[in-house]
N, C-alpha and C. Protein backbone atom coordinates (compact mmCIF):
# COMPACT_ATOMS: atom_id res chain seq x y z
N UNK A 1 0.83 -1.20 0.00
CA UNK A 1 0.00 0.00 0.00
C UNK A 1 0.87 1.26 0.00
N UNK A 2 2.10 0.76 0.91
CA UNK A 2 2.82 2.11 0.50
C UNK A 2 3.42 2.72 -0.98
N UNK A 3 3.89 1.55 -1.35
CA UNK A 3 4.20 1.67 -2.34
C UNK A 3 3.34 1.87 -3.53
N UNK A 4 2.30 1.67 -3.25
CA UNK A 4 1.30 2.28 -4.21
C UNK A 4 1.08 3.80 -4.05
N UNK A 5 1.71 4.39 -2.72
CA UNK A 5 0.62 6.39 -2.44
C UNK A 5 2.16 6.13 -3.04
N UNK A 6 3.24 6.14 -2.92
CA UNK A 6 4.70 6.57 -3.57
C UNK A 6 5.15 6.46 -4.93
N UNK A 7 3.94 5.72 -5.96
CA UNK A 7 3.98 5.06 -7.15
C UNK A 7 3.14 6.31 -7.65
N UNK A 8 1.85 6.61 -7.15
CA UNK A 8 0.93 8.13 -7.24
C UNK A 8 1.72 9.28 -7.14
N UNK A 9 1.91 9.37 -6.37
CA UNK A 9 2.54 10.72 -5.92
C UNK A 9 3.84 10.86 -7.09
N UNK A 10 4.59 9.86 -6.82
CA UNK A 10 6.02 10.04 -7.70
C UNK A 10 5.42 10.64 -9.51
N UNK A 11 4.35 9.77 -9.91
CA UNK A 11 3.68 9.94 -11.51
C UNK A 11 2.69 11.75 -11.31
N UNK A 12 2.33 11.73 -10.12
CA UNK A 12 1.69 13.17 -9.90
C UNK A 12 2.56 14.40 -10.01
N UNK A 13 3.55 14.16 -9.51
CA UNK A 13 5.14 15.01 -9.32
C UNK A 13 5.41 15.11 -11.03
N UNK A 14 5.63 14.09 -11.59
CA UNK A 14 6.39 13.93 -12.98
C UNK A 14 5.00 15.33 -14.09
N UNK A 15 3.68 14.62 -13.87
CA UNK A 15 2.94 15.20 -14.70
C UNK A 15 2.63 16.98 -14.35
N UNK A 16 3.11 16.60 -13.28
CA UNK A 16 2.61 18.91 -12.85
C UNK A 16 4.07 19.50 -13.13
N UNK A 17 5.32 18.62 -13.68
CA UNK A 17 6.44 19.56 -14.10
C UNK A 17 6.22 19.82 -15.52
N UNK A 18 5.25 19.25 -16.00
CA UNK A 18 5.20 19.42 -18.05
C UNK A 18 5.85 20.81 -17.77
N UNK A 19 6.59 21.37 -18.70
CA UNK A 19 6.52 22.95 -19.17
C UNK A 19 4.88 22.84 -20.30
N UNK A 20 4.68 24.33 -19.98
CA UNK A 20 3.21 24.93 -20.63
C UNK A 20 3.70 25.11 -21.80
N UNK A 21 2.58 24.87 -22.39
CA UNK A 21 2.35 24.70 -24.44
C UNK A 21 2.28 25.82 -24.84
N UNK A 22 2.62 25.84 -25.78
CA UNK A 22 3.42 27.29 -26.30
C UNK A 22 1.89 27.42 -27.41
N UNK A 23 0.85 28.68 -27.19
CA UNK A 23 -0.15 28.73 -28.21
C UNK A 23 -0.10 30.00 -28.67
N UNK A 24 -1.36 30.26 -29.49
CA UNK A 24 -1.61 31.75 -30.03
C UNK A 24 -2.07 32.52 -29.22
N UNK A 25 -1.36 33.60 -28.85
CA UNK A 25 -2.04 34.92 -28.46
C UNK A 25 -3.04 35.75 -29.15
N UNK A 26 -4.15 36.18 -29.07
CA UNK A 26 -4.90 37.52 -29.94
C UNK A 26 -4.15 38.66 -29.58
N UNK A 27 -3.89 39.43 -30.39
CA UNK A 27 -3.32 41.18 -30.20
C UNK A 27 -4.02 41.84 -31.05
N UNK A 28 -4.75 43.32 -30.56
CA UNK A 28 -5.65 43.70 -31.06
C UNK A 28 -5.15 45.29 -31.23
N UNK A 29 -5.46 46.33 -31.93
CA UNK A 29 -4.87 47.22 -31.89
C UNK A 29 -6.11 48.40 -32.11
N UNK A 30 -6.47 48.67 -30.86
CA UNK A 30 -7.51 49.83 -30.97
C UNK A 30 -7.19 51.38 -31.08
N UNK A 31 -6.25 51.32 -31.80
CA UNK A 31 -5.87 52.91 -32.08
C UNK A 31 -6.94 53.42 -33.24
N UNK A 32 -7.13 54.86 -33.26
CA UNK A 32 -7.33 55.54 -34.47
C UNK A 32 -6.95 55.18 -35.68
N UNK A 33 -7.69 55.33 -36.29
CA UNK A 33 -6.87 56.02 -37.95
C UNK A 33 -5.43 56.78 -37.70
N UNK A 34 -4.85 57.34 -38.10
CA UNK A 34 -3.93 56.47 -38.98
C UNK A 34 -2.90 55.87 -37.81
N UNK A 35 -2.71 56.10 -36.87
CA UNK A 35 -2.16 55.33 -36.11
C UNK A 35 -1.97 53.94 -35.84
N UNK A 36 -0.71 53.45 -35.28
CA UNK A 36 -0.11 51.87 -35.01
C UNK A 36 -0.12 51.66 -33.52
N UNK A 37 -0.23 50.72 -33.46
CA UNK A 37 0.01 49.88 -32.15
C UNK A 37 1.49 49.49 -32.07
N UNK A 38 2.97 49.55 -31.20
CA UNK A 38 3.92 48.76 -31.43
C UNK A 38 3.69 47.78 -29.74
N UNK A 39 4.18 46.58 -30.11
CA UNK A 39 3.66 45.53 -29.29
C UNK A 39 5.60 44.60 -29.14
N UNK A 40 5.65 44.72 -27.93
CA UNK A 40 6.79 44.05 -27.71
C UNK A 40 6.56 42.72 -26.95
N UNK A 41 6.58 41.20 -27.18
CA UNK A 41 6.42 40.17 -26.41
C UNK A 41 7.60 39.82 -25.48
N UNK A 42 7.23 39.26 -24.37
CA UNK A 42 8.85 38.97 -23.74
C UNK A 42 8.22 37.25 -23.58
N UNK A 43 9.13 36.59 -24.23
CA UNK A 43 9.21 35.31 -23.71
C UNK A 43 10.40 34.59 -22.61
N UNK A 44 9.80 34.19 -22.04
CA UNK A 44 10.09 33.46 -20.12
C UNK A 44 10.63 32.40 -20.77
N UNK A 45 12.08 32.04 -21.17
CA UNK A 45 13.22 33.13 -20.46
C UNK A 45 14.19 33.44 -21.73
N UNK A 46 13.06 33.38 -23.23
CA UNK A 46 13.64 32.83 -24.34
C UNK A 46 14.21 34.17 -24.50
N UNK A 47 13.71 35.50 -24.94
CA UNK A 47 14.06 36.98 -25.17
C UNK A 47 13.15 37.57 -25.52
N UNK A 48 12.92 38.18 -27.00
CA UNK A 48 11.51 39.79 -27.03
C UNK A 48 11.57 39.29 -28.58
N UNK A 49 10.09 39.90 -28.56
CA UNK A 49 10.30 39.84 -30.26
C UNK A 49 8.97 41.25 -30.39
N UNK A 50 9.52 42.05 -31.39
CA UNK A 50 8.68 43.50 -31.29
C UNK A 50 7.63 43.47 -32.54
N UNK A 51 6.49 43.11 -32.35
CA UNK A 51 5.25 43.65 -33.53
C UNK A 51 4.51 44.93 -33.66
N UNK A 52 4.32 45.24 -35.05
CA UNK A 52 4.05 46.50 -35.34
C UNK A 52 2.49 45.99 -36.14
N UNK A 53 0.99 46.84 -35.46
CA UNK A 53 0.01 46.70 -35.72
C UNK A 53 -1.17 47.59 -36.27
N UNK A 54 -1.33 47.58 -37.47
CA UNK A 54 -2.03 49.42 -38.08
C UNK A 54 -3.16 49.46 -36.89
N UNK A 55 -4.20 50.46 -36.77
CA UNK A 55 -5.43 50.56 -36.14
C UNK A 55 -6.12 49.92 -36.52
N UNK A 56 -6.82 49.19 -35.41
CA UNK A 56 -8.12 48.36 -35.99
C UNK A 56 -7.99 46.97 -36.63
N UNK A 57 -6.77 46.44 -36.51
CA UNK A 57 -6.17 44.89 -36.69
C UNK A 57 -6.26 44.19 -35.46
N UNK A 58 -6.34 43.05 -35.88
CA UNK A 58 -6.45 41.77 -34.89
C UNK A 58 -5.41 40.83 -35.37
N UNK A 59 -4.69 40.48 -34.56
CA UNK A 59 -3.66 39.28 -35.25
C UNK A 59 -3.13 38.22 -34.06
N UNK A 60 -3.59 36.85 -34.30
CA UNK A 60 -2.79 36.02 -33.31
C UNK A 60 -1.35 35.70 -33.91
N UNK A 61 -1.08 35.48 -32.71
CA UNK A 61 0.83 35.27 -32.73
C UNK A 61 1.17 34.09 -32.17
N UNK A 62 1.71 32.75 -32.44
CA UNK A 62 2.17 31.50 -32.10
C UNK A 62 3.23 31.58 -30.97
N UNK A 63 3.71 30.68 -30.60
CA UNK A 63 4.91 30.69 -29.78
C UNK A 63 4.63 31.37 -28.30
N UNK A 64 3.90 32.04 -27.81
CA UNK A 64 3.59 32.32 -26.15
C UNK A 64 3.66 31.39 -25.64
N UNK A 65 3.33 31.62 -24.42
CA UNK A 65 3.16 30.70 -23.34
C UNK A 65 2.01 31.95 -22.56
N UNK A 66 0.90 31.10 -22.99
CA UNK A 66 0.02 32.11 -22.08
C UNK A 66 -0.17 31.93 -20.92
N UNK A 67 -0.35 33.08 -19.74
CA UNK A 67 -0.11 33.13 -18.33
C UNK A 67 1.12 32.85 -17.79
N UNK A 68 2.46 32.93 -18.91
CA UNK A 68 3.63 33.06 -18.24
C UNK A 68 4.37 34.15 -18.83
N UNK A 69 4.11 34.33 -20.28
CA UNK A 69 4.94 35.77 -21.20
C UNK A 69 3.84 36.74 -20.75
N UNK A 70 4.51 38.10 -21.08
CA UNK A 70 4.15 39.32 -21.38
C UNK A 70 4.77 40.20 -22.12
N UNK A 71 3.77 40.92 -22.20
CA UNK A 71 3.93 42.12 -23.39
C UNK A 71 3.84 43.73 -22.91
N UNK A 72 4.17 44.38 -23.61
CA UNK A 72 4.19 45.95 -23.78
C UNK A 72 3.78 46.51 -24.78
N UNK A 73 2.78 47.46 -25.00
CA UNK A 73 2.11 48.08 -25.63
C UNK A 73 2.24 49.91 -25.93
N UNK A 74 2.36 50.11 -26.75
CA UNK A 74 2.62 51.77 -26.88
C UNK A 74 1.97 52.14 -28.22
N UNK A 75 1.33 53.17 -28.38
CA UNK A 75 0.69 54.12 -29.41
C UNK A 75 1.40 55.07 -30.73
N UNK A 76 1.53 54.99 -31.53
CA UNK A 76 2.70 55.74 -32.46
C UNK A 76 3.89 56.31 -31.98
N UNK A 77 4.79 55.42 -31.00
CA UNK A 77 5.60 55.75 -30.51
C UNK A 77 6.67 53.78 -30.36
N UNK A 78 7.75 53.99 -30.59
CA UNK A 78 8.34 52.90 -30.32
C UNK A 78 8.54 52.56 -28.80
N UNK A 79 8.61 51.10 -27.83
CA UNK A 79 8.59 51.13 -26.83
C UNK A 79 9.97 51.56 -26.23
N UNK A 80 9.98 51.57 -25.22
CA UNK A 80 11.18 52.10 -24.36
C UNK A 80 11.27 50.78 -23.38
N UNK A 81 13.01 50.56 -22.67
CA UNK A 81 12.80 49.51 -22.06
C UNK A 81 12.06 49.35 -20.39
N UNK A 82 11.74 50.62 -20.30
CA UNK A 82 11.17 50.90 -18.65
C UNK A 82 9.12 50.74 -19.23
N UNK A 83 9.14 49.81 -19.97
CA UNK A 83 7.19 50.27 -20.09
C UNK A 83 6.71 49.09 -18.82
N UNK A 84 5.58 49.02 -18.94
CA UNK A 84 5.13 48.31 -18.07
C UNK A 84 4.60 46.82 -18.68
N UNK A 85 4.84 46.08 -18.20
CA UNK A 85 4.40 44.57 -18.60
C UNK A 85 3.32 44.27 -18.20
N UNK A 86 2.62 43.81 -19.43
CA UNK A 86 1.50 42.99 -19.04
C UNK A 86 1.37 41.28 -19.35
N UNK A 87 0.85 40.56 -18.29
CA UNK A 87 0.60 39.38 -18.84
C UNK A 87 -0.06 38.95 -19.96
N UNK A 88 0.18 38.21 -20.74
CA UNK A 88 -0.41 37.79 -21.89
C UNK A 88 -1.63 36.50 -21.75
N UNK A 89 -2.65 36.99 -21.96
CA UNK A 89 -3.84 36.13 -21.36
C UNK A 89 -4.23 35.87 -22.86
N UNK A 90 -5.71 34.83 -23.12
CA UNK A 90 -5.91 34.08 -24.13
C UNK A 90 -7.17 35.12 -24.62
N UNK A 91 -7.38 35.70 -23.76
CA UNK A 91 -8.36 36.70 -24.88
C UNK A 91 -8.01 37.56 -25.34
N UNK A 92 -8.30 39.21 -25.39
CA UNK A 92 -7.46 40.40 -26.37
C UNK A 92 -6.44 40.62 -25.44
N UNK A 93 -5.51 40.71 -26.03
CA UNK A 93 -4.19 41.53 -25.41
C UNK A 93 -4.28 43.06 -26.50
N UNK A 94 -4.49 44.74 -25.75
CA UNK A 94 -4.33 45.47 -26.29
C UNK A 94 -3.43 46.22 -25.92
């Protein structure tokens, strides 16, 4: 019997280390006319990759890890490295 909760537990341990699946993000860009969205991703602990989005586009992006990357967002302006991070969740990221 013991060796059965130590046979559980040991396969319970193994399955909650998976690393998380890398899916599509939505990024949405609610600026004006003629204005862009610039969108910087940070991937945990891979590096950044910077997208540029006209007004009024929607575009998913592969490769996240949602609820562990984040992003930065700025308005006709390129980002700077002090912006603020946001987590990247599975519905709009704007």
């Amino acid at each position: 019997m013991k060796h059965a909760f130590l046979a559980v537990a040991a396969a319970l341990t193994v399955f909650a280390l998976q690393p998380a699946v890398a899916a599509v993000a939505p990024f949405a860009c609610d600026a004006p006319v003629p204005k862009v969205c610039h969108f910087r991703l940070y991937f945990t602990p891979r590096g950044t990759r910077d997208i540029v989005l006209p007004a009024g586009m929607r575009e998913g992006f592969p490769g996240v890890t949602i609820g562990r990357d984040h992003y930065c967002v700025s308005v006709d302006s390129p980002l700077t490295n002090s912006c603020i991070r946001k987590l990247i969740n599975d519905s709009n990221n704007r």
